[in-house]
Protein backbone atom coordinates (compact mmCIF):
# COMPACT_ATOMS: atom_id res chain seq x y z
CA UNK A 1 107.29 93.16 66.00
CA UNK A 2 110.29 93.75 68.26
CA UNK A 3 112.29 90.48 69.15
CA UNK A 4 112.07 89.15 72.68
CA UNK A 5 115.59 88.99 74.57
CA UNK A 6 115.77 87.95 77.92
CA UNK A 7 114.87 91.63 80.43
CA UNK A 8 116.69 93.50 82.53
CA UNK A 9 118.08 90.08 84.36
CA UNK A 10 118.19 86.80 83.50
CA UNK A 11 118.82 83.07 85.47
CA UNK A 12 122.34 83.85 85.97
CA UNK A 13 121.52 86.95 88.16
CA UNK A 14 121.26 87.47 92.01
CA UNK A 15 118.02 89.55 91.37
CA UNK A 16 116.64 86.36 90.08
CA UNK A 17 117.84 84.09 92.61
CA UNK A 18 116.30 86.22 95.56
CA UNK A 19 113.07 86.95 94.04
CA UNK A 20 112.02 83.14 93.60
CA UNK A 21 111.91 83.23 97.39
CA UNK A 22 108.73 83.55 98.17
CA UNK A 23 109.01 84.65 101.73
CA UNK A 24 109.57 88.36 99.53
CA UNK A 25 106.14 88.91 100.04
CA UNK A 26 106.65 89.63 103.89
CA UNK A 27 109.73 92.36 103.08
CA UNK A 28 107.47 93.85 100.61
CA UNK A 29 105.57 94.98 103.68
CA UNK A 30 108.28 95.65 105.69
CA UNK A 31 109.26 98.48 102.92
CA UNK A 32 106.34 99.92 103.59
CA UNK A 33 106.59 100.44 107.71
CA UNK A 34 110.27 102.08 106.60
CA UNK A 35 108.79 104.38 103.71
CA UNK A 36 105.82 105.55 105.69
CA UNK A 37 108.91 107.49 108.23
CA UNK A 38 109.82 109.78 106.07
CA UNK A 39 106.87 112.71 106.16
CA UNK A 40 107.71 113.80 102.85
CA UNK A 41 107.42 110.65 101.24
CA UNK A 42 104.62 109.63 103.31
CA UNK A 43 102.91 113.27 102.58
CA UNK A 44 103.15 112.22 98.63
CA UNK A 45 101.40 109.17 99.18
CA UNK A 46 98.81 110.45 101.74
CA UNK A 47 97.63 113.02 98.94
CA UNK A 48 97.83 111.10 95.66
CA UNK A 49 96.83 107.60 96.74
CA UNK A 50 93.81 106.08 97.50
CA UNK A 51 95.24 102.87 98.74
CA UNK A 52 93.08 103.07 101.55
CA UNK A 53 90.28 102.26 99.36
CA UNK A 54 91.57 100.22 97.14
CA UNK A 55 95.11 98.75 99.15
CA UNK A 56 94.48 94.93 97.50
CA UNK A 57 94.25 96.68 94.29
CA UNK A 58 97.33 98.90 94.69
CA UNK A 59 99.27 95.60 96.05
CA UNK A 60 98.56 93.85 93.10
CA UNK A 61 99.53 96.71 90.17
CA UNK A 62 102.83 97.67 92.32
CA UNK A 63 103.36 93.67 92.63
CA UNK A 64 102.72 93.61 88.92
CA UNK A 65 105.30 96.54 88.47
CA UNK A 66 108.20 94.96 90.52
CA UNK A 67 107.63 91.36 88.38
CA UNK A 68 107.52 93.16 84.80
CA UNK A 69 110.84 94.86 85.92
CA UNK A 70 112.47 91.38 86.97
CA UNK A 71 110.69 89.03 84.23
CA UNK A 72 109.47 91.32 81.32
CA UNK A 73 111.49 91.85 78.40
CA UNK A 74 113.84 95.46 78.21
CA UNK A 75 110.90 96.93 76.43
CA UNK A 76 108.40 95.71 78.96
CA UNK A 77 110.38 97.16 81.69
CA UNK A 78 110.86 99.86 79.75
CA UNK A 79 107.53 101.03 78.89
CA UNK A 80 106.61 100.09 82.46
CA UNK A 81 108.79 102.36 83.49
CA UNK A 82 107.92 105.21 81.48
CA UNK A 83 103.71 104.68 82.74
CA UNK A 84 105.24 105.44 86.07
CA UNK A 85 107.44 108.47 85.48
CA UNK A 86 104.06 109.90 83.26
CA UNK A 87 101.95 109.08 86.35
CA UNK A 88 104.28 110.42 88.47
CA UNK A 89 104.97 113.70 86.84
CA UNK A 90 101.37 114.67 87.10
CA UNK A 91 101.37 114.41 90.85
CA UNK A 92 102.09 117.56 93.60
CA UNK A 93 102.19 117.23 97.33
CA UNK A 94 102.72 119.95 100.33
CA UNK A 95 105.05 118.90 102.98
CA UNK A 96 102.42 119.30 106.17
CA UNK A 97 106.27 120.90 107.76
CA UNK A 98 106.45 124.21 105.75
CA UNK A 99 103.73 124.38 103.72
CA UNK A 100 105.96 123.99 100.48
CA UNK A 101 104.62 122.23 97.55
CA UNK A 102 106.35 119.82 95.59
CA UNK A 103 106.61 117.16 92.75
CA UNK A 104 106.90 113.33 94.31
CA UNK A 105 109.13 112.73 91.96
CA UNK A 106 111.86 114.63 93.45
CA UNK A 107 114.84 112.36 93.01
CA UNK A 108 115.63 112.48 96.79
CA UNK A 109 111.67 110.64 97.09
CA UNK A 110 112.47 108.62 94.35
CA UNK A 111 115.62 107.47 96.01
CA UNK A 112 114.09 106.88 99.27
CA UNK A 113 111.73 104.01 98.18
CA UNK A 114 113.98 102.50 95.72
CA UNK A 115 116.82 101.89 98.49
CA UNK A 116 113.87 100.72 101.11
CA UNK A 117 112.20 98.41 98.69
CA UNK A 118 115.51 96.64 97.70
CA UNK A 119 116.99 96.69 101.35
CA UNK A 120 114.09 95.04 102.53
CA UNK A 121 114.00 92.18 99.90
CA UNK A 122 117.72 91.75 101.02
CA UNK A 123 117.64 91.83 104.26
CA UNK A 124 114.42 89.65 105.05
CA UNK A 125 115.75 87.36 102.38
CA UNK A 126 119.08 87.06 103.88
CA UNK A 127 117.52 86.49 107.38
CA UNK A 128 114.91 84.09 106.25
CA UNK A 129 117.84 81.55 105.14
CA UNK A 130 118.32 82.40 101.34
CA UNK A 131 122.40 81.92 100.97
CA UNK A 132 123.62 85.02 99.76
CA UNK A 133 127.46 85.89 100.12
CA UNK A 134 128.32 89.25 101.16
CA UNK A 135 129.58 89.99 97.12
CA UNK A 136 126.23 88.56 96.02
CA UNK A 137 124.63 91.12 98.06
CA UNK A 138 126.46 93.94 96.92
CA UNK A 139 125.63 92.49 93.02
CA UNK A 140 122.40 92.41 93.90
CA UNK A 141 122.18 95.89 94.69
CA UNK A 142 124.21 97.25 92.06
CA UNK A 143 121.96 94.78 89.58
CA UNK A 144 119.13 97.07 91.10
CA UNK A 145 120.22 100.42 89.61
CA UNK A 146 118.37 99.21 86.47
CA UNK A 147 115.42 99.51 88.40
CA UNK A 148 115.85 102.23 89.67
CA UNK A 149 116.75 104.21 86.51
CA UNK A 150 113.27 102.97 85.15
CA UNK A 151 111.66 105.48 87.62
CA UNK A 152 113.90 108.28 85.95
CA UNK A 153 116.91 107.96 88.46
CA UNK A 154 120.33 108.33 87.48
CA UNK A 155 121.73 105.11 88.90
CA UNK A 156 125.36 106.16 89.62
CA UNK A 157 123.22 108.12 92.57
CA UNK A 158 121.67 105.37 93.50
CA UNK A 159 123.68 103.22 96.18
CA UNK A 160 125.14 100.11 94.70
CA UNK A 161 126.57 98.21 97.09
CA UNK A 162 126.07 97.38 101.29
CA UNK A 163 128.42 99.57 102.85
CA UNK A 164 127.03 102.43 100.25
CA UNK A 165 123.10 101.19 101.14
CA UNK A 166 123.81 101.72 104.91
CA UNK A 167 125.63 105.31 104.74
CA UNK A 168 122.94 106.03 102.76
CA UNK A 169 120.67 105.30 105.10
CA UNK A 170 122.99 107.04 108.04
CA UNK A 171 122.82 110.47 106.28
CA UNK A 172 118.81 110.44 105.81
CA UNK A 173 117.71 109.43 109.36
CA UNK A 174 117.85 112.81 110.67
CA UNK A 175 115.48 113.56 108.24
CA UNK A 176 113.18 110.58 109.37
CA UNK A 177 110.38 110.56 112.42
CA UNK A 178 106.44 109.22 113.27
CA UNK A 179 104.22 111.78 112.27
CA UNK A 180 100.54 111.30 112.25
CA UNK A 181 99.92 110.50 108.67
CA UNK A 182 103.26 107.50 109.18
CA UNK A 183 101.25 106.38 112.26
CA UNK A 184 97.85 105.50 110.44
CA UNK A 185 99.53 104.65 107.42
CA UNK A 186 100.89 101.75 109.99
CA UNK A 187 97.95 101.28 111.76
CA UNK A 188 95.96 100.56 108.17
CA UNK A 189 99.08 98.41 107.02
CA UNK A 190 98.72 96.49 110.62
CA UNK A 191 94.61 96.01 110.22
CA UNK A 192 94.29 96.71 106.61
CA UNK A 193 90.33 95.17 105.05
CA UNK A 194 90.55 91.77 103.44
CA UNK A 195 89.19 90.96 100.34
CA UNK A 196 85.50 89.75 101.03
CA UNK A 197 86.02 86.19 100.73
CA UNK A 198 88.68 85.86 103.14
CA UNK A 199 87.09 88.09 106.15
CA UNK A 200 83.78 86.15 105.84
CA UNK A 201 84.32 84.89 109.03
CA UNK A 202 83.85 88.00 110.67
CA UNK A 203 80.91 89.10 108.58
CA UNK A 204 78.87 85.90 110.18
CA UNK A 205 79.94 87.03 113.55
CA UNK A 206 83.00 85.99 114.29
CA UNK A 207 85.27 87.89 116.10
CA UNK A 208 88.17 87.35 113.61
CA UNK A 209 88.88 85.27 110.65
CA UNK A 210 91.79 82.95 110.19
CA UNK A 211 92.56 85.04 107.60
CA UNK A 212 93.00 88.04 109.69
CA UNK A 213 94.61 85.94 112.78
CA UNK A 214 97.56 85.02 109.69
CA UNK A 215 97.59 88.49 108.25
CA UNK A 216 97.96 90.12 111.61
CA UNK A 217 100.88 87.88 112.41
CA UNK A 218 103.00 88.61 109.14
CA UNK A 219 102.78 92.62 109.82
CA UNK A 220 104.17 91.69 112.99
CA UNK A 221 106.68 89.70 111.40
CA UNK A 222 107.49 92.39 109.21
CA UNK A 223 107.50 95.81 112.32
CA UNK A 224 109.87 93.46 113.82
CA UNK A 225 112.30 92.93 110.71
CA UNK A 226 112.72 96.34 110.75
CA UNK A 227 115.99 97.91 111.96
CA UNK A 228 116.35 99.00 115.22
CA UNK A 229 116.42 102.64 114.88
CA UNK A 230 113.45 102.18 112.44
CA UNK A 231 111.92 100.33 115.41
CA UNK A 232 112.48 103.12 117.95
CA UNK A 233 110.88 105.71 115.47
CA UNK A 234 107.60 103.65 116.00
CA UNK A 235 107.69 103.55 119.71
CA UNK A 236 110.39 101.29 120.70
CA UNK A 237 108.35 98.37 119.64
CA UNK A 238 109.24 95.13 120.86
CA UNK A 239 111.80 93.72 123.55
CA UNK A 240 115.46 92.97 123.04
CA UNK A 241 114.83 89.31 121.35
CA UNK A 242 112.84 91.16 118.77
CA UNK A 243 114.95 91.08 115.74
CA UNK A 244 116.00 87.16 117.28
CA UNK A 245 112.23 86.02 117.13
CA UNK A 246 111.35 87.76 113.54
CA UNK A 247 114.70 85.95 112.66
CA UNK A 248 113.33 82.59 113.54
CA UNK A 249 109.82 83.17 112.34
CA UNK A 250 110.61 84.41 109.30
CA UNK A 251 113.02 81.19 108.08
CA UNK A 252 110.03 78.99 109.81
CA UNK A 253 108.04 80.66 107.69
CA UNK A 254 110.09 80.06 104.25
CA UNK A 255 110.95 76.79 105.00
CA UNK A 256 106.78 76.18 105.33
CA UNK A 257 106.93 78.10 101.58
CA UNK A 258 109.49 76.60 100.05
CA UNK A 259 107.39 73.30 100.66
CA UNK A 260 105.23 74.28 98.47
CA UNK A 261 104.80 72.87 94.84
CA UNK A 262 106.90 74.70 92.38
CA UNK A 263 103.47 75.77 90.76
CA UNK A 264 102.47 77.39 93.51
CA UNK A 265 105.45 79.46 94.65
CA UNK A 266 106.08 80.62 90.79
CA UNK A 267 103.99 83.08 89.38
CA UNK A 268 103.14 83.62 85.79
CA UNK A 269 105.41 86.39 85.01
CA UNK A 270 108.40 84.48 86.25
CA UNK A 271 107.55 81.10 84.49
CA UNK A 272 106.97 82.93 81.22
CA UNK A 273 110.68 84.54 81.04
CA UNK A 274 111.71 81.30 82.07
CA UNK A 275 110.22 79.62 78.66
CA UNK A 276 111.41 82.75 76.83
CA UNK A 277 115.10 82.58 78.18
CA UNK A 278 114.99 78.57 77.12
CA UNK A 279 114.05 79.98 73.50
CA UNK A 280 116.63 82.32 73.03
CA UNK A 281 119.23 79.72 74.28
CA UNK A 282 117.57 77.37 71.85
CA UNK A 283 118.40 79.41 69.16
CA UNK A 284 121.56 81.21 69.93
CA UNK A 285 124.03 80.79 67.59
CA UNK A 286 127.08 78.34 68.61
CA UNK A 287 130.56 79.23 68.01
């Protein structure tokens, strides 16, 4: 059996630090507003996903991804890794623009989600309260390359730092708009079915759940965490103290989280590479 060691990361890494805040559950929908504006991205999910059928399902196996990446050991996240690229290499799309068909793992698609995804654990992290200095955040996103070369990216193409993250994202928004697949796909992320239990309320008769009234207010949340160009692709949604009330939300929010018991905040996957880092430091050899 091959040894454990302690993954990708470890407790002395900003990767770690960020992802115990639990308020990452709101930027993991945020990613998704940004990814759904690029058409060819968008395109690749619209025809190889059914997420619309089963979007609880999807949330938890891409949730499941992410955590085996951060917590699981290098051949976890290794052999996670390589699932994906199979999966992935089995899948074509046409771009609805020209009619051309192509593979969604096109490094340029590949790209695009990896810098969203990480971005938007950053940046609603950062604006929620978690104390990150500004060479922290450039760790963090170079500590993210390793990620990103699990879905078969080279990471020295992969932006590694802030100032690299936002010229990167300056060089792709001409490519960027709201088509009609990015507009349902955010319409269905805005009013998406909850799992049975949990929209009860409305099956009875009621006009909407609490469940629904809380959901509807984190997608909010999220559309207005997004940047403001990002915001003008969907319509110029929301007023100029936008970005100042998702600011305040959001760090009401964590602060309501981070009240929680430790139990509750920590998942499995995170307490287990916990207990396995403890062993290994156990039994480390001293000098």
């Amino acid at each position: 059996m091959e040894s454990a060691d302690a993954g990708l990361f470890g407790p002395g890494s900003v990767s770690w630090k960020l992802h115990a805040e639990p308020i990452l559950f709101v930027a993991g929908l945020r990613s998704l507003y940004l990814q759904a504006l690029h058409p060819r991205a968008m395109a690749g999910v619209a025809q190889n996903s059914n997420y619309r059928q089963d979007a609880w399902g999807r949330l938890i196996r891409t949730a499941n991804y992410v955590g085996t990446a951060l917590y699981g050991t290098t051949a976890e996240a290794e052999e996670a890794g390589r699932r994906l690229r199979r999966l992935h290499a089995r899948m074509t799309a046409v771009d609805p623009a020209t009619g051309e068909r192509f593979r969604i793992d096109e490094p340029d698609l590949l790209r695009w989600v990896h810098v969203t995804e990480v971005e938007s654990f950053l940046d609603t992290g950062r604006r929620a309260g978690v104390p990150l200095d500004a060479a922290e955040v450039d760790t963090y996103y170079t500590e993210q390359r390793r990620v990103a070369a699990l879905v078969g990216l080279d990471p020295q193409t992969v932006p590694g730092t802030a100032a690299e993250v936002a010229e990167y994202y300056r060089q792709v928004r001409p490519e960027l708009r709201m088509t009609r697949e990015a507009a349902e796909t955010a319409l269905f992320l805005t009013a998406p079915p909850l799992p049975w239990k949990l929209s009860l309320p409305a099956r009875i008769g009621l006009n909407l759940s609490p469940a629904r009234w809380a959901y509807l207010g984190i997608a909010g949340t999220a559309l207005a965490l997004l940047p403001a160009w990002a915001r003008r692709l969907y319509g110029g949604l929301g007023l100029p103290t936008t970005a100042l009330s998702a600011d305040v939300t959001v760090r009401t929010l964590r602060l309501a989280l981070t009240a929680l018991p430790r139990d509750w905040r920590e998942g499995p996957m995170r307490r287990a590479a916990e207990e396995r880092y403890a062993s290994l430091a156990s039994t480390a050899p001293t000098a």
